[in-house]
PDB file of N, CA and C in Angstrom:
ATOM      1  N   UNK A   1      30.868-241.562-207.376  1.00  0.00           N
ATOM      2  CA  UNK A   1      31.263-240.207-207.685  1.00  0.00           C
ATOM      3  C   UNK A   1      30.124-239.257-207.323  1.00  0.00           C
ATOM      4  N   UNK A   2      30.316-238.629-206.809  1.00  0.00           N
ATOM      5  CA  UNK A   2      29.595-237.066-206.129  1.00  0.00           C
ATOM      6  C   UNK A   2      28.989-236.395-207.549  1.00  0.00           C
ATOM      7  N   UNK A   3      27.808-235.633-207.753  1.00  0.00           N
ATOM      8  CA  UNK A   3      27.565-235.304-208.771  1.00  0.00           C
ATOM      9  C   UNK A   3      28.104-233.790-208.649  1.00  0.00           C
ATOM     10  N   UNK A   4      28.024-233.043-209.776  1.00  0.00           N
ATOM     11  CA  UNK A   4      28.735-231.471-209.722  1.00  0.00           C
ATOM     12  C   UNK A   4      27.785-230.749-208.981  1.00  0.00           C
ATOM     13  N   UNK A   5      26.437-230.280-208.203  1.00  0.00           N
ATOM     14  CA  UNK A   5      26.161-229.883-207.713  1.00  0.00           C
ATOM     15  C   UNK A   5      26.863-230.308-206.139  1.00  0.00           C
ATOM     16  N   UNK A   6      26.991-231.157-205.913  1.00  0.00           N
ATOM     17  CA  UNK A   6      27.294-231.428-204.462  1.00  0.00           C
ATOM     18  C   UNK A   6      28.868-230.936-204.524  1.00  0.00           C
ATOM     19  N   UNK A   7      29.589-231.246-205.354  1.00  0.00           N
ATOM     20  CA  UNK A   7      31.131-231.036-205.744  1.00  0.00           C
ATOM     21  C   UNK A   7      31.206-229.396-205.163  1.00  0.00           C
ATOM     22  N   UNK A   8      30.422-228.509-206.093  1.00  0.00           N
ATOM     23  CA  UNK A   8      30.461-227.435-205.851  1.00  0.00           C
ATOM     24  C   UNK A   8      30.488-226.781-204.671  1.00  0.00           C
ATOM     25  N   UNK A   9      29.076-227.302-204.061  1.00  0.00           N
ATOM     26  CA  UNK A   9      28.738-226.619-202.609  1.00  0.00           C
ATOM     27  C   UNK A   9      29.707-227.200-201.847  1.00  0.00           C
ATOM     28  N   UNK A  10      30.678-228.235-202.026  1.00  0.00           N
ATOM     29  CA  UNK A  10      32.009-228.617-201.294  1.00  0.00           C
ATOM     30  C   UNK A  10      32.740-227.569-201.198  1.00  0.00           C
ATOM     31  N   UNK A  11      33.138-227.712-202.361  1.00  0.00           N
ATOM     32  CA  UNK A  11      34.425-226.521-202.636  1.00  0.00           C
ATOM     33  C   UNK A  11      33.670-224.987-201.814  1.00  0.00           C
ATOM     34  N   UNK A  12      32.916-224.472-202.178  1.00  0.00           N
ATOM     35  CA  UNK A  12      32.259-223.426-201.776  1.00  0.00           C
ATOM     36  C   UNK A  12      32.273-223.591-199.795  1.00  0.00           C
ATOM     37  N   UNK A  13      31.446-224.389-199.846  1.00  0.00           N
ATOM     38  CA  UNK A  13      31.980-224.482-197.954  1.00  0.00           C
ATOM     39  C   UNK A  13      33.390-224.784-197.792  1.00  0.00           C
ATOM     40  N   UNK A  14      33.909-225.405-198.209  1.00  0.00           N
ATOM     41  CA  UNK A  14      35.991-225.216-197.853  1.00  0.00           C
ATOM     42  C   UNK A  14      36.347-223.803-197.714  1.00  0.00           C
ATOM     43  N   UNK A  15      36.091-223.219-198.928  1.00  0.00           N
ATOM     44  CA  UNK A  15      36.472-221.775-199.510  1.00  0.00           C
ATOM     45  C   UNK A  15      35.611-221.163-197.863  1.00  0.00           C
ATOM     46  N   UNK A  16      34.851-221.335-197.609  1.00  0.00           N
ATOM     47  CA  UNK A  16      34.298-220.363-196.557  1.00  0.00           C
ATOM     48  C   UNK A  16      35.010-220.924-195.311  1.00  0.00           C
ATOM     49  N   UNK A  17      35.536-221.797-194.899  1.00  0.00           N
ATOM     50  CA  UNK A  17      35.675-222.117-193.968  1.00  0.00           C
ATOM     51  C   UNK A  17      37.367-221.754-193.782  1.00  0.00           C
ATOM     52  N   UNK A  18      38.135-221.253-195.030  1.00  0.00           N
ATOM     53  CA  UNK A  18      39.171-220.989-195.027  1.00  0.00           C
ATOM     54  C   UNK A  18      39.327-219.899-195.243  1.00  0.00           C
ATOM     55  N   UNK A  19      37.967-218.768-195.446  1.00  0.00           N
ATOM     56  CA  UNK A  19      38.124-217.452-195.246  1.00  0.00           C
ATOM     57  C   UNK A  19      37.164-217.394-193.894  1.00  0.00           C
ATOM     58  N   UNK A  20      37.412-218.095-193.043  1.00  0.00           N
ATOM     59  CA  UNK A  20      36.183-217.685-191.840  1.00  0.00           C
ATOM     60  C   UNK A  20      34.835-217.087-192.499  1.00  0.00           C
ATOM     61  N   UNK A  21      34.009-217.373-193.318  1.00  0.00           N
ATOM     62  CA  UNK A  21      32.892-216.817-194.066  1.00  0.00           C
ATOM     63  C   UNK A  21      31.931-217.445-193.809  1.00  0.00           C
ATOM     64  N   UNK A  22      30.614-216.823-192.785  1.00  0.00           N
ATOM     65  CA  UNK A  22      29.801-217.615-191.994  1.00  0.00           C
ATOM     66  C   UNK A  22      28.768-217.910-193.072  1.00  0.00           C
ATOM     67  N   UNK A  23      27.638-217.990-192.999  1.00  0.00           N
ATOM     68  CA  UNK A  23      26.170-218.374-193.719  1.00  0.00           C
ATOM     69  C   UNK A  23      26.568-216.916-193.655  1.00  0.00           C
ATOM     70  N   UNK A  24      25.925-216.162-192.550  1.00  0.00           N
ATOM     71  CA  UNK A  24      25.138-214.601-192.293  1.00  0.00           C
ATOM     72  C   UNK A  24      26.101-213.940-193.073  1.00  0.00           C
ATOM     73  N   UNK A  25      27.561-213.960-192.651  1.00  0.00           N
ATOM     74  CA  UNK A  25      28.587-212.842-193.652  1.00  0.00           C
ATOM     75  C   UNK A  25      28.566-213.376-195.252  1.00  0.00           C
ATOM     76  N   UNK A  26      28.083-214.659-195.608  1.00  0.00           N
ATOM     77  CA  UNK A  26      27.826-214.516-196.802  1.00  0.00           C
ATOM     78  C   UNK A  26      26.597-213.987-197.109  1.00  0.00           C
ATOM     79  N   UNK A  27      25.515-213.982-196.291  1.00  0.00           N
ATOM     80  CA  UNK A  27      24.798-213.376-196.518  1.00  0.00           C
ATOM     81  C   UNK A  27      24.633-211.720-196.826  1.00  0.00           C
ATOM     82  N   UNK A  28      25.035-211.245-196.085  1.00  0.00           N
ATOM     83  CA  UNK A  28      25.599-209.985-196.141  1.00  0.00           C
ATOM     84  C   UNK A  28      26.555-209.727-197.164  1.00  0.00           C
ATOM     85  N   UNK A  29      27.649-210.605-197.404  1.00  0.00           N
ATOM     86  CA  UNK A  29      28.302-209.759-198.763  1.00  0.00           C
ATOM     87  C   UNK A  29      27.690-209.997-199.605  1.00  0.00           C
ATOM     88  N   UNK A  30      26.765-210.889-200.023  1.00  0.00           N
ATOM     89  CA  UNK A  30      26.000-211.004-201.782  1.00  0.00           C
ATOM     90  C   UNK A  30      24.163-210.657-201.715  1.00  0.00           C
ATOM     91  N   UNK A  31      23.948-209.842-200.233  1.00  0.00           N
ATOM     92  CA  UNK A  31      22.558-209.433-200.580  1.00  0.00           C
ATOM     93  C   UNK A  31      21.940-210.164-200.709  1.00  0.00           C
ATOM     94  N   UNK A  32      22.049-211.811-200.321  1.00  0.00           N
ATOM     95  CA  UNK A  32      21.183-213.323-200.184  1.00  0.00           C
ATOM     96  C   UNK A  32      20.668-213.364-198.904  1.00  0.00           C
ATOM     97  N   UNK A  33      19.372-213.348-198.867  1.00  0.00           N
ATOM     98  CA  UNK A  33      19.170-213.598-197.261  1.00  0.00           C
ATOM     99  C   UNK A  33      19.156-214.789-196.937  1.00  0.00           C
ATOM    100  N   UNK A  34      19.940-214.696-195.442  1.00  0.00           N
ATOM    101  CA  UNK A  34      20.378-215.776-194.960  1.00  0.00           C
ATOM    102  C   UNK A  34      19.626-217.551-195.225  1.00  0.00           C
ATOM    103  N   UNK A  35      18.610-217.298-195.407  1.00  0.00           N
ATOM    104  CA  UNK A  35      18.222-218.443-194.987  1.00  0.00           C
ATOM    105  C   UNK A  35      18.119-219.356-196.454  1.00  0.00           C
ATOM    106  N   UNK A  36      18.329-218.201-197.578  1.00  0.00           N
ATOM    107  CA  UNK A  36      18.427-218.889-199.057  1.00  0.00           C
ATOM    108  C   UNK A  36      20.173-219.697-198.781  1.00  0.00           C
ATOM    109  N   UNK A  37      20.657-218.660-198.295  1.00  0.00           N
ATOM    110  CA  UNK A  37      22.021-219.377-198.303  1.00  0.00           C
ATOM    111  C   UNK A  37      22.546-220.250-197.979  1.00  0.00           C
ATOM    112  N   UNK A  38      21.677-220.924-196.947  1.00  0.00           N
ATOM    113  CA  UNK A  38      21.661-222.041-196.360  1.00  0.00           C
ATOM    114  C   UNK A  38      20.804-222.792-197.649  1.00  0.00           C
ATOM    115  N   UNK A  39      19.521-223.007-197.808  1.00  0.00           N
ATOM    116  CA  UNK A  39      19.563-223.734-198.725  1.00  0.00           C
ATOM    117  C   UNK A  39      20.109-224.053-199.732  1.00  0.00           C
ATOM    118  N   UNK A  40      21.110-222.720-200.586  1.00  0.00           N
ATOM    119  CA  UNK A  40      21.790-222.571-201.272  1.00  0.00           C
ATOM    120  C   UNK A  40      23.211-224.336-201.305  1.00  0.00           C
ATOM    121  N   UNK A  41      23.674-223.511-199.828  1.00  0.00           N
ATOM    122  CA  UNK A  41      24.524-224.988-199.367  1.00  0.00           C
ATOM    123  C   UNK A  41      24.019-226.135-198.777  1.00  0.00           C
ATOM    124  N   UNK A  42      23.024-226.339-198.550  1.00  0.00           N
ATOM    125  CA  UNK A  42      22.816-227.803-198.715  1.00  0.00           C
ATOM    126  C   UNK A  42      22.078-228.436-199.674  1.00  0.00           C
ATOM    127  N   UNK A  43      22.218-227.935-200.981  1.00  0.00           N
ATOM    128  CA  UNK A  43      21.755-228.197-201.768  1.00  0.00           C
ATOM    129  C   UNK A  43      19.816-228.232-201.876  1.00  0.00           C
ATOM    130  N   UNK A  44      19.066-227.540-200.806  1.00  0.00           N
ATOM    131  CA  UNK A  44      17.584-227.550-201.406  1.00  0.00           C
ATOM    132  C   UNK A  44      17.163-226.608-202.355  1.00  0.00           C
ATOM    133  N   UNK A  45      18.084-225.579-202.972  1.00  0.00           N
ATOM    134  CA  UNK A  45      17.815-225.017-203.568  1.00  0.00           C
ATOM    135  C   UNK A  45      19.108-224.675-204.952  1.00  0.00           C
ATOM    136  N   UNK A  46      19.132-224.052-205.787  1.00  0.00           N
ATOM    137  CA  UNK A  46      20.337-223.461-206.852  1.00  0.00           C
ATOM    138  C   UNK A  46      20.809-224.883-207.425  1.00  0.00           C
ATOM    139  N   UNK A  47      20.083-225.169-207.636  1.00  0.00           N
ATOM    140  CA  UNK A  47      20.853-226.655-208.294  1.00  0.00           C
ATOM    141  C   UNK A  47      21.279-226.548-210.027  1.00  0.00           C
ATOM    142  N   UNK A  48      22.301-227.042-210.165  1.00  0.00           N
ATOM    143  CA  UNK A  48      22.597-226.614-211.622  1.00  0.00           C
ATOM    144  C   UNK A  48      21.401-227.581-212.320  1.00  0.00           C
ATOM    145  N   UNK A  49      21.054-227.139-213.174  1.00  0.00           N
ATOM    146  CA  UNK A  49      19.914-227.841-213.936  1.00  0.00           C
ATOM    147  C   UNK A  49      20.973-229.176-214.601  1.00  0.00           C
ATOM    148  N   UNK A  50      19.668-230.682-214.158  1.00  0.00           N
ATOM    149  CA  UNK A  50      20.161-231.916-214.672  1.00  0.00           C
ATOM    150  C   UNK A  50      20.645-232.228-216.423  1.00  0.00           C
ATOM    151  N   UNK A  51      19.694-230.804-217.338  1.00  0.00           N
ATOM    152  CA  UNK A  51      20.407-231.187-218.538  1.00  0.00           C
ATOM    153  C   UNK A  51      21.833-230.460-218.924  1.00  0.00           C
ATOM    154  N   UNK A  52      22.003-229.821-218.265  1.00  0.00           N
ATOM    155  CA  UNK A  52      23.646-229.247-218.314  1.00  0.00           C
ATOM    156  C   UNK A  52      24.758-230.661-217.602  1.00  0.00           C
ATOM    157  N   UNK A  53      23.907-231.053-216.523  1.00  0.00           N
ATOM    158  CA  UNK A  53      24.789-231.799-216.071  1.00  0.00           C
ATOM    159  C   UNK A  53      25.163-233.268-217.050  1.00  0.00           C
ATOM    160  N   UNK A  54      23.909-233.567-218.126  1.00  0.00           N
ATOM    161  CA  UNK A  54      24.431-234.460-218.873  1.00  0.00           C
ATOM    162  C   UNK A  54      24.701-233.870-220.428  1.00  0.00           C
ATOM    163  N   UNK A  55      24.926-232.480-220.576  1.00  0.00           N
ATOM    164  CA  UNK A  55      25.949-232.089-221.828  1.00  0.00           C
ATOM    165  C   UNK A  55      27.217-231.946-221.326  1.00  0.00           C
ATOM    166  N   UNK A  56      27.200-231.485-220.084  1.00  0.00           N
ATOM    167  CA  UNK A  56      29.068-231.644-219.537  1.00  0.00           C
ATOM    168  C   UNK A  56      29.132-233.079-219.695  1.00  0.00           C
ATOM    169  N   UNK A  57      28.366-234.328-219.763  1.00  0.00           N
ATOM    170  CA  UNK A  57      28.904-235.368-219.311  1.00  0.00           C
ATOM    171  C   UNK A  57      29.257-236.339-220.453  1.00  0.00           C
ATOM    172  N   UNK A  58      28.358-235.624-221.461  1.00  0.00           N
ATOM    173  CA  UNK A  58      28.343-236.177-223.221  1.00  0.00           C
ATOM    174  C   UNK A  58      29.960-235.542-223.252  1.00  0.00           C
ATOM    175  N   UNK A  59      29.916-234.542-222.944  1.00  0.00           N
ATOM    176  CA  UNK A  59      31.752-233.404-223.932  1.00  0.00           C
ATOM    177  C   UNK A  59      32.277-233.608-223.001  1.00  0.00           C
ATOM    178  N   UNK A  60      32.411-234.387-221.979  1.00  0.00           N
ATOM    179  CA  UNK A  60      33.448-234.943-220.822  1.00  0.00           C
ATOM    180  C   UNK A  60      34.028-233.898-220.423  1.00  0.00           C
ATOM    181  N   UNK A  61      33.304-232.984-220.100  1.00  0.00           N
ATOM    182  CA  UNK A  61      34.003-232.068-219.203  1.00  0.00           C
ATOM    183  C   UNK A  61      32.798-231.570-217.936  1.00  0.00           C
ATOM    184  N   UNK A  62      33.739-231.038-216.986  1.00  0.00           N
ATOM    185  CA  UNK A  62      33.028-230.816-215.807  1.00  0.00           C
ATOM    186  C   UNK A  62      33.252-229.510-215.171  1.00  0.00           C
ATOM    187  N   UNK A  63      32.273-228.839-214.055  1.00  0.00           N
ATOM    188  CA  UNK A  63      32.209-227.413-213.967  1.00  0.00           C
ATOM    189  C   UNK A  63      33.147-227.470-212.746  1.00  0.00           C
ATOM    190  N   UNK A  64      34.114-226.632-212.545  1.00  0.00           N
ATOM    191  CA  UNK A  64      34.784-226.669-211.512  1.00  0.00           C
ATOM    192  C   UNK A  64      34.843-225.048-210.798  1.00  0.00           C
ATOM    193  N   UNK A  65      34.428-225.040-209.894  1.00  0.00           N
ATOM    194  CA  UNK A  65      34.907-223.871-208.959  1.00  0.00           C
ATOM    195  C   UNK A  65      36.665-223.793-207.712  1.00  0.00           C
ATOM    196  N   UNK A  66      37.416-222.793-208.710  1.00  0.00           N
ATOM    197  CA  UNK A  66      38.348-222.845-208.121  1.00  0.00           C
ATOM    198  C   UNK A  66      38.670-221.068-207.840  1.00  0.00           C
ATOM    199  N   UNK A  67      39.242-220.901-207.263  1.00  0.00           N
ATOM    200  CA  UNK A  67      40.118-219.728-206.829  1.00  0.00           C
ATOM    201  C   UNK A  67      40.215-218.568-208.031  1.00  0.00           C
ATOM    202  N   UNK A  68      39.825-217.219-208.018  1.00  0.00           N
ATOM    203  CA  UNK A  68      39.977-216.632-208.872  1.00  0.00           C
ATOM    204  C   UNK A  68      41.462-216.612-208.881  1.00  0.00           C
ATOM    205  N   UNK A  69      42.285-215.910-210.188  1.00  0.00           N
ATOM    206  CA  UNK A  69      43.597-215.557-210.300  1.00  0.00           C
ATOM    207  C   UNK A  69      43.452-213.809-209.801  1.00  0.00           C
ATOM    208  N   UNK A  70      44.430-213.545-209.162  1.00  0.00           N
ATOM    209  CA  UNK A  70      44.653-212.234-209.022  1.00  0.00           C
ATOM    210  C   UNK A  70      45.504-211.696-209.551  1.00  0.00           C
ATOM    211  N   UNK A  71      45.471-210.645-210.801  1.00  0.00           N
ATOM    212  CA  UNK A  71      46.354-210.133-211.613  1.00  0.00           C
ATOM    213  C   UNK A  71      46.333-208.898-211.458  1.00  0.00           C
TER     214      UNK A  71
END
């Protein structure tokens, strides 16, 4: 099993790749310069901290990034 940091930056590159959303245009829409953003997605950097990852894992639940709702 994939741990939730890697899970994430999955979903997150899908999501970009299904809005055509490059590194640079994410860079540009969130004011990240480019080259964090890249580390961002391959995980050398933003990592959810390891003790969150074992209180989600004690209360069996897990962080999921999905699709906002539009209301």
């Amino acid at each position: 099993m994939k741990g939730m940091n890697e899970q994430v930056r999955q979903i997150v590159r899908s999501r970009m790749k299904e809005q055509s959303v490059t590194h640079e245009k994410l860079a540009d829409l969130t004011g990240i310069q480019r080259p964090n953003v890249t580390r961002l997605l391959t995980g050398q950097s933003g990592a959810i901290p390891e003790n969150w990852q074992k209180v989600l894992d004690v209360l069996g639940l897990e962080l999921v990034a999905q699709p906002k709702r539009e209301d």
